[in-house]
Structure formats: structure tokens, C-alpha cells
N, C-alpha and C. Protein backbone atom coordinates (compact mmCIF):
# COMPACT_ATOMS: atom_id res chain seq x y z
N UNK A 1 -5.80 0.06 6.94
CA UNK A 1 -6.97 0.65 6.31
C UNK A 1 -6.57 1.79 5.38
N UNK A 2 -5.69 2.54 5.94
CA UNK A 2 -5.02 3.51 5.36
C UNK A 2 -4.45 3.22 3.35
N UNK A 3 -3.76 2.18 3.69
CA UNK A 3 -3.02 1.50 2.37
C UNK A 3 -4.55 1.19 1.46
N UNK A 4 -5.29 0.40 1.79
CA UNK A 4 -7.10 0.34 0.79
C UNK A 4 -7.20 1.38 0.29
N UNK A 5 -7.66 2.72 1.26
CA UNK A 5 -8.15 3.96 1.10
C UNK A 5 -7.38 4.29 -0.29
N UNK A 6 -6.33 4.45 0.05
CA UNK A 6 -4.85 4.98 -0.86
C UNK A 6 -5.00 4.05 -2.28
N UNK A 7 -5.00 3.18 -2.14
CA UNK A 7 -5.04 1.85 -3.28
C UNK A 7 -6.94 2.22 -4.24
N UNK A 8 -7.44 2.26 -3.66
CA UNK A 8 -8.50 2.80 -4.29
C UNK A 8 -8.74 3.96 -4.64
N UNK A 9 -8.02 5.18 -4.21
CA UNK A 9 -7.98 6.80 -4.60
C UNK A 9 -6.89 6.17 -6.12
N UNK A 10 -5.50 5.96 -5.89
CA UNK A 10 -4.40 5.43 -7.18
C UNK A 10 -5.68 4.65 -8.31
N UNK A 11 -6.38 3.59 -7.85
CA UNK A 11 -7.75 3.41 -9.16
C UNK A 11 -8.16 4.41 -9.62
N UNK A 12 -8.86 4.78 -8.98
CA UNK A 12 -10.04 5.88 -9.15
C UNK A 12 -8.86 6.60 -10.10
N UNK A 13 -7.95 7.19 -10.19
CA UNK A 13 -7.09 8.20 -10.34
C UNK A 13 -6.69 7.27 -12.21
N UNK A 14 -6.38 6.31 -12.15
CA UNK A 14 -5.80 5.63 -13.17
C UNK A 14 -6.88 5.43 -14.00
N UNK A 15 -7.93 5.12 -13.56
CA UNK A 15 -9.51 4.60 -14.97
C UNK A 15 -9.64 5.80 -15.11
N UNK A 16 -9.75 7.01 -14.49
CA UNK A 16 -9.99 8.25 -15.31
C UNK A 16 -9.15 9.07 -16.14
N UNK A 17 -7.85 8.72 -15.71
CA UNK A 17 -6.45 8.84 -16.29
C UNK A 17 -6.56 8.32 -17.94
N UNK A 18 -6.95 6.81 -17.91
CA UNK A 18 -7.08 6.16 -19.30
C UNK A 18 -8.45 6.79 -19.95
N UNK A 19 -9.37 7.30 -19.46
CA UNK A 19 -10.39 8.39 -20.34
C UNK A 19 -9.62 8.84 -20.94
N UNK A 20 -8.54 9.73 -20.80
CA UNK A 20 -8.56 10.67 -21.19
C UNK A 20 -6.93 10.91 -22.12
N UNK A 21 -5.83 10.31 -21.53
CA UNK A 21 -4.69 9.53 -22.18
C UNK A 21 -4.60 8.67 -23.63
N UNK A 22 -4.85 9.26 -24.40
CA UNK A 22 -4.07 8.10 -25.56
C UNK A 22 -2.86 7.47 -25.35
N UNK A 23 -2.97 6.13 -25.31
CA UNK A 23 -1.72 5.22 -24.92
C UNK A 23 -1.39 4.63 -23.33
N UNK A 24 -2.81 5.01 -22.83
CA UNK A 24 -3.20 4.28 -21.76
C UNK A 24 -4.10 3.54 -21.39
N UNK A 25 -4.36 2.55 -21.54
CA UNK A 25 -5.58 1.92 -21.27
C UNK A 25 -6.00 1.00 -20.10
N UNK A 26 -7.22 0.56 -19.85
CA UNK A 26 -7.84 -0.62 -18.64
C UNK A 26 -8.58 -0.96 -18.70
N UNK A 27 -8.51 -2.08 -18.86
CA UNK A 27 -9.76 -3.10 -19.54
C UNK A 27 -10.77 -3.40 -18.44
N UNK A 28 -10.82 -3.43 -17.25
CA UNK A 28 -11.66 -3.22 -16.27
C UNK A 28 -11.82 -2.62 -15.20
N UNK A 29 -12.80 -2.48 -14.77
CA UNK A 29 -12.53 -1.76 -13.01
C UNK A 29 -11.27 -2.64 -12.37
N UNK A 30 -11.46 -4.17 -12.06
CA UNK A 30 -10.70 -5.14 -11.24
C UNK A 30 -9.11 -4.61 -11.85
N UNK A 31 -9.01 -4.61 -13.07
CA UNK A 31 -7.77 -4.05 -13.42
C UNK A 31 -7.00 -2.96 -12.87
N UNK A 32 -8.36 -1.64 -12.93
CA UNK A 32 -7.66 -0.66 -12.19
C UNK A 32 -7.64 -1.14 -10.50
N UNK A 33 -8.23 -1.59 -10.17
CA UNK A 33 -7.87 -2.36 -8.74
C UNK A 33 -6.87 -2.17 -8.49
N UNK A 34 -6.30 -3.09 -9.33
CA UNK A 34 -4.93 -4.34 -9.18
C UNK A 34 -3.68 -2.82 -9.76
N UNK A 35 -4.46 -2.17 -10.40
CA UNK A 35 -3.18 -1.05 -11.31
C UNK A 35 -2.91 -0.40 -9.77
N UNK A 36 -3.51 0.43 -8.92
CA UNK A 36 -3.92 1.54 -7.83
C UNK A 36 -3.31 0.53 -6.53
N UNK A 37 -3.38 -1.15 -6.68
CA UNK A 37 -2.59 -1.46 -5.46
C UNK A 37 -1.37 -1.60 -5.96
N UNK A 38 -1.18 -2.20 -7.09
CA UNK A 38 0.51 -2.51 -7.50
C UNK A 38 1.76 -1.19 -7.27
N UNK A 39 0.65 0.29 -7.62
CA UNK A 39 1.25 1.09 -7.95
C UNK A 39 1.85 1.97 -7.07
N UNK A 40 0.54 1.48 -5.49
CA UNK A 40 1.37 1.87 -4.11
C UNK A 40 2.19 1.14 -4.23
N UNK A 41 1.94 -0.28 -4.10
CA UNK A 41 3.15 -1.01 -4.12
C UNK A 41 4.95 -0.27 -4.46
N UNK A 42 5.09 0.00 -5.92
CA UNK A 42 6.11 0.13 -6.68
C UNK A 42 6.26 1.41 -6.01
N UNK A 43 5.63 2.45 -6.14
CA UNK A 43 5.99 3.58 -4.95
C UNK A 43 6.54 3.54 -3.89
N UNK A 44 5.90 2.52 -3.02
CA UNK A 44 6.44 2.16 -1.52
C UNK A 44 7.95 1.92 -1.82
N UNK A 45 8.19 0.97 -2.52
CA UNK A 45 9.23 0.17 -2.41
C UNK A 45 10.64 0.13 -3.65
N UNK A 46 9.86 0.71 -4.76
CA UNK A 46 10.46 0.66 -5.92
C UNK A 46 11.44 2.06 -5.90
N UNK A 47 10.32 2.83 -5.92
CA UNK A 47 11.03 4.66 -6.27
C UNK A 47 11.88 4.84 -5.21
N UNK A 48 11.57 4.38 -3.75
CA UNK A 48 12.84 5.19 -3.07
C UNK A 48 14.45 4.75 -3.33
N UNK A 49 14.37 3.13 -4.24
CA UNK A 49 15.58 2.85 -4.83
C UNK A 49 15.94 3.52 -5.53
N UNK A 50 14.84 3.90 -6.77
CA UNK A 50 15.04 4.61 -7.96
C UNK A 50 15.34 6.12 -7.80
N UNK A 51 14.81 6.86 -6.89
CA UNK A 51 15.27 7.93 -6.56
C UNK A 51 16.98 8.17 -5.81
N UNK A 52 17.21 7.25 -5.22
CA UNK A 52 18.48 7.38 -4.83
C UNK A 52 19.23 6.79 -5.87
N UNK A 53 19.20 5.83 -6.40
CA UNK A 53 20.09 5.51 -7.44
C UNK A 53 20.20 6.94 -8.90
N UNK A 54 19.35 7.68 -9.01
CA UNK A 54 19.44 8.37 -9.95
C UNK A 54 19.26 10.40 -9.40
N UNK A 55 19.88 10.09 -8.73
CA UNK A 55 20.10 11.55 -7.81
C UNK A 55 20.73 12.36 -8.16
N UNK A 56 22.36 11.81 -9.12
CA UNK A 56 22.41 13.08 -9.71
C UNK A 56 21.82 13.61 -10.48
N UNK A 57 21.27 12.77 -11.81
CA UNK A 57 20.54 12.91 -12.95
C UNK A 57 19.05 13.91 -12.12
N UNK A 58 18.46 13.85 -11.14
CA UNK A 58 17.43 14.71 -11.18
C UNK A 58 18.44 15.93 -10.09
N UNK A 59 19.41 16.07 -9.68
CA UNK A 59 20.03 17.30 -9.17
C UNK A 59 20.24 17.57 -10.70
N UNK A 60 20.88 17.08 -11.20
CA UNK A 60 20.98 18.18 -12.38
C UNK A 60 20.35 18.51 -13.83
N UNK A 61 18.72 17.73 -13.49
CA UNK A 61 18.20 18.22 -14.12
C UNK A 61 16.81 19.31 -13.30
N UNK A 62 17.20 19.81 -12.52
CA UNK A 62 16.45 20.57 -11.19
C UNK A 62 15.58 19.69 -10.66
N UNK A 63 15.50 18.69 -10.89
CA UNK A 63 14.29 17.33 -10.35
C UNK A 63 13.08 17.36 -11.82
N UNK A 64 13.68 17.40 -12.64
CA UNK A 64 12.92 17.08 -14.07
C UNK A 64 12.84 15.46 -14.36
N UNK A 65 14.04 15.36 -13.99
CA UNK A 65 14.09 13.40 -14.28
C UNK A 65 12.61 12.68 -13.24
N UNK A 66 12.50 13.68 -12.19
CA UNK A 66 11.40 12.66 -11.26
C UNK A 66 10.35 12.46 -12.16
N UNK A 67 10.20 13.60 -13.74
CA UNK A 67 8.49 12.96 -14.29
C UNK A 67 8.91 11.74 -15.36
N UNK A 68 10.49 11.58 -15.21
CA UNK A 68 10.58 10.40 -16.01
C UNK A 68 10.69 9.37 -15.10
N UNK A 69 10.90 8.96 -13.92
CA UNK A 69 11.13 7.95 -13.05
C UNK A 69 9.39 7.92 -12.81
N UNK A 70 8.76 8.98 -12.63
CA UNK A 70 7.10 8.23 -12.13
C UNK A 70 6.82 7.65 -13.57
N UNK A 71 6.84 8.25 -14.76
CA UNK A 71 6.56 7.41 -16.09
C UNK A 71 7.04 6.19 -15.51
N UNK A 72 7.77 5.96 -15.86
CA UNK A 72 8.92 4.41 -15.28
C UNK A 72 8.31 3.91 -14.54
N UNK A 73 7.55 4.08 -13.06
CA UNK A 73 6.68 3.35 -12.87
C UNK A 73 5.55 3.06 -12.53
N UNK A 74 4.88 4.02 -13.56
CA UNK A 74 3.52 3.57 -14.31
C UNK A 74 3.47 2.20 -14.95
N UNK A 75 4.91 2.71 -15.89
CA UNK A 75 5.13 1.36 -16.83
C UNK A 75 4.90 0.67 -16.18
N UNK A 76 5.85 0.46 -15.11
CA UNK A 76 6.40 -0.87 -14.50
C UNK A 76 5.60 -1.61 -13.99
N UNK A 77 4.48 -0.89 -13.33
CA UNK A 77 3.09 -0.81 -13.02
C UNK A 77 2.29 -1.74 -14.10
N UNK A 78 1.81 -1.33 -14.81
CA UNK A 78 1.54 -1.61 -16.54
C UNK A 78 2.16 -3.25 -16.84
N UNK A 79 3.40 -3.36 -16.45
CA UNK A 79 4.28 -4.53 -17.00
C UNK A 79 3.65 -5.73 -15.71
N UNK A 80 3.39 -5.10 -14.69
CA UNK A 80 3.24 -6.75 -13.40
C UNK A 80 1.37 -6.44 -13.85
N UNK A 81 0.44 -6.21 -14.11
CA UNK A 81 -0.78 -6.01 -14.14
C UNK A 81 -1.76 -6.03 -15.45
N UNK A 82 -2.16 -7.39 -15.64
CA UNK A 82 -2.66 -7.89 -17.00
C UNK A 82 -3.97 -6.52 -16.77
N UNK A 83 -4.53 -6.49 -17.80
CA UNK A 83 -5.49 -5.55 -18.50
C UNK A 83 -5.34 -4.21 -18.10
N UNK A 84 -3.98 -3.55 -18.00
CA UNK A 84 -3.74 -2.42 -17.79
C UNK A 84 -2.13 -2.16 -18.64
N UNK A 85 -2.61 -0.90 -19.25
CA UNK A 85 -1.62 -1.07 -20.61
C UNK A 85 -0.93 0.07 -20.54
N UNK A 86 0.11 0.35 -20.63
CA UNK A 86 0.70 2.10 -21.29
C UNK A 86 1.80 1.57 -22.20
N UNK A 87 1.41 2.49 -23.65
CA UNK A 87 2.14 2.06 -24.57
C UNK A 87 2.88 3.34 -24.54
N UNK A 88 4.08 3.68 -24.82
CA UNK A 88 4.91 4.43 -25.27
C UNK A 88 5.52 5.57 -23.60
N UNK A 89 6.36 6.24 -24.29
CA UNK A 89 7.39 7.06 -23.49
C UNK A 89 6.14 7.97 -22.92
N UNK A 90 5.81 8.84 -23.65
CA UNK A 90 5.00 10.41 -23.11
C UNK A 90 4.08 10.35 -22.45
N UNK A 91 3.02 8.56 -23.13
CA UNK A 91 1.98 8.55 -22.54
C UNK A 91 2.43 7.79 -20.96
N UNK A 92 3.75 7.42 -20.99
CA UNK A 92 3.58 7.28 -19.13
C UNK A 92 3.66 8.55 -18.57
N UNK A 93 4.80 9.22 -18.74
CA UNK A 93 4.98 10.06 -18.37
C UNK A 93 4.44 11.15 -18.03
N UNK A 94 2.86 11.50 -19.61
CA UNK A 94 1.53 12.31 -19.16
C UNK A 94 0.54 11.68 -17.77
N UNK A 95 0.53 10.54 -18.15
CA UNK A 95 0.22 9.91 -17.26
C UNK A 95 0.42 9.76 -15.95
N UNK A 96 1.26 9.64 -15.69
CA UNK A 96 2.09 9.63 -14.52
C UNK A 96 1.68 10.72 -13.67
N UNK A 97 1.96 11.94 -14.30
CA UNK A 97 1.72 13.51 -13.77
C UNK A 97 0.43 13.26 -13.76
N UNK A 98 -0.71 12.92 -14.48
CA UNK A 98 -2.18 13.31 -14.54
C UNK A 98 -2.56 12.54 -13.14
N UNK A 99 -2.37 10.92 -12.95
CA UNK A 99 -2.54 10.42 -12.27
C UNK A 99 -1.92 11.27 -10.50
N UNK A 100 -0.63 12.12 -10.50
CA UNK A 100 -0.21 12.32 -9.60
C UNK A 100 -1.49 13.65 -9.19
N UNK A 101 -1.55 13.92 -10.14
CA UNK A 101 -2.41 15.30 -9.44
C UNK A 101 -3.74 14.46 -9.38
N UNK A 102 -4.06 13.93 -9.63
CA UNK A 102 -5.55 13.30 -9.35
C UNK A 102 -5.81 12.50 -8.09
N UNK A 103 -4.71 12.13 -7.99
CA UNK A 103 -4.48 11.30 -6.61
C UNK A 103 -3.90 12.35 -5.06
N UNK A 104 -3.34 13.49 -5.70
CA UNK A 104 -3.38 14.59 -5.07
C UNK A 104 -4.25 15.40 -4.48
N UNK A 105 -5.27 15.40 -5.59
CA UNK A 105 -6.56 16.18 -5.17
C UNK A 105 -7.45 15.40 -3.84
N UNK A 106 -7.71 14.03 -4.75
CA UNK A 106 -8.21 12.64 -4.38
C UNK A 106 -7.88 12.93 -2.74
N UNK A 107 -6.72 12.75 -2.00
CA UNK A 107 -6.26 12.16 -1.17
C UNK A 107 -6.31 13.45 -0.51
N UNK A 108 -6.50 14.62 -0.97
CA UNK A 108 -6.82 15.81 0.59
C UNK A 108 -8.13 15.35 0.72
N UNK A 109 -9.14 14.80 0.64
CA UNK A 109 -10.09 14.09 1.20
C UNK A 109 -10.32 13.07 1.89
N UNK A 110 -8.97 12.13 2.03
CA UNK A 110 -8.58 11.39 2.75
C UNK A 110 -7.79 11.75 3.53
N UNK A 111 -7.84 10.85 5.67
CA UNK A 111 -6.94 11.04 6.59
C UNK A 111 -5.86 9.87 6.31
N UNK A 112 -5.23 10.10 7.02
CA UNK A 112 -4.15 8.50 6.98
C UNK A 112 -4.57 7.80 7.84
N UNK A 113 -5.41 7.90 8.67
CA UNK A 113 -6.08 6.69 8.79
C UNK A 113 -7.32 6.02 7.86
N UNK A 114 -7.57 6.60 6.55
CA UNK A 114 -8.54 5.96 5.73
C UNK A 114 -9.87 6.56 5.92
N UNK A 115 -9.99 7.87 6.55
CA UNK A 115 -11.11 8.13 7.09
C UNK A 115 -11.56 9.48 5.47
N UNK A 116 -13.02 9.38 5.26
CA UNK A 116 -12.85 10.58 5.15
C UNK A 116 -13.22 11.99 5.41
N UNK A 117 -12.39 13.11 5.21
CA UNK A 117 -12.62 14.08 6.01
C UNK A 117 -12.96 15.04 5.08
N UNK A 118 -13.90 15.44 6.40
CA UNK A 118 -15.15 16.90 5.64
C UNK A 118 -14.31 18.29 6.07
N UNK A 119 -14.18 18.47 4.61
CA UNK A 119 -13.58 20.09 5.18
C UNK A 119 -14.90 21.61 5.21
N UNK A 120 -14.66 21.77 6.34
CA UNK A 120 -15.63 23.09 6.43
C UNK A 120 -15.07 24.15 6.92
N UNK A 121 -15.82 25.08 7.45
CA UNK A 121 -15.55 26.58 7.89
C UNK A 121 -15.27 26.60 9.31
N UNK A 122 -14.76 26.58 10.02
CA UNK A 122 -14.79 26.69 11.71
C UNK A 122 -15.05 28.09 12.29
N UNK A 123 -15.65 27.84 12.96
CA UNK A 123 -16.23 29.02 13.75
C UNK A 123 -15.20 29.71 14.75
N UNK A 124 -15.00 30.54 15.06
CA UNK A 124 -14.30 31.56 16.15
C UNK A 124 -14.77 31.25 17.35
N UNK A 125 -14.16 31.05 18.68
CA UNK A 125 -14.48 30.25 19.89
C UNK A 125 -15.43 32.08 20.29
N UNK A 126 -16.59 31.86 20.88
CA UNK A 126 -16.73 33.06 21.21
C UNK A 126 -18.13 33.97 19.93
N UNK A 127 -18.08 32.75 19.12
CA UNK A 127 -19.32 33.73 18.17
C UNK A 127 -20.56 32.98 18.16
């Protein structure tokens, strides 16, 4: 349930992403669907290759290379998922970051179990 939750926050995160991105686009909701599951997907499974294979390059660029490896797979993202487009270098890469903080925000509203959670004020045991 958890992976849905997550797969639909990565949508939500990507169609508003292409508002606002030149050089990103999605031709439908179902698209961003398919963009928000592929993209756990390539996350799950893709980056922790890509991060170890390119470890020195982000040690020595202080971990600067990681906003070019999430560009990378946005793309890549982009490349397995008809009506979802990113044309060029920056706009993954803006992208990438916009989408990360959106899905950031997104997801402190989500538990890992898919639930979601109301944040409020708690009271002092005793008042």
C-alpha cells in the first residue's frame, strides 16, 4: 500500500512539476501515473547502482553530481513512459530537484504504511 501512496505523491509531484518547467511535459493524468510509478521504480532499483558506480565523481564533487544522476533519472523515467517528456539537460535536472522537494513536502503527510497522517499539537499529560 505503501509503494501506491508513494507512486501517486511522485504523480502528483511530476504534473505540477510540468506546470511549471519548460522542457517538461505530460500529456495526461494516466501518464503522470505511469511517470510517479516508473520513477519509484528507477529509484528503487536504478540509482542505488548509479550511486555506487559513480561515487567518486559525487565525493568529489561534495555530492553535486547526485542533481545530475536524479536528472538522469527523470530522463530515464521520460525514455520507458509514452506521454511524458523531458527535453534537454537543465530541464531534468530542474526538474528532478523540483519534483524532489515536492515529493518531500508531499510525503511528510504520508506514513509508510500509506496512511495519512494528521499532524497536530499534543497536549502535556496532566493539562
Amino acid at each position: 500500500m505503501g509503494f501506491v501512496v508513494r507512486a501517486l505523491v511522485n504523480a502528483a509531484a511530476i504534473y505540477l512539476v510540468a506546470l511549471v518547467v519548460p522542457g517538461i511535459e505530460v500529456s495526461s493524468v494516466w501518464a503522470a501515473l505511469g511517470a510517479g510509478a516508473v520513477l519509484g521504480l528507477v529509484n528503487a532499483v536504478v540509482r542505488p547502482i548509479l550511486l555506487l558506480l559513480t561515487l567518486p565523481f559525487t565525493l568529489l564533487t561534495l555530492g553535486l553530481f547526485l542533481l545530475v544522476l536524479n536528472g538522469f533519472c527523470l530522463w530515464l523515467t521520460s525514455a520507458l513512459v509514452g506521454g511524458f517528456a523531458v527535453t534537454g539537460f537543465w530541464a531534468a535536472v530542474l526538474g528532478a530537484l523540483l519534483v524532489s522537494a515536492v515529493s518531500f513536502v508531499l510525503n511528510a503527510f504520508v506514513s509508510d504504511r500509506g496512511g495519512i497522517v494528521v499532524i497536530g499539537r499534543s497536549e502535556a499529560p496532566g493539562r
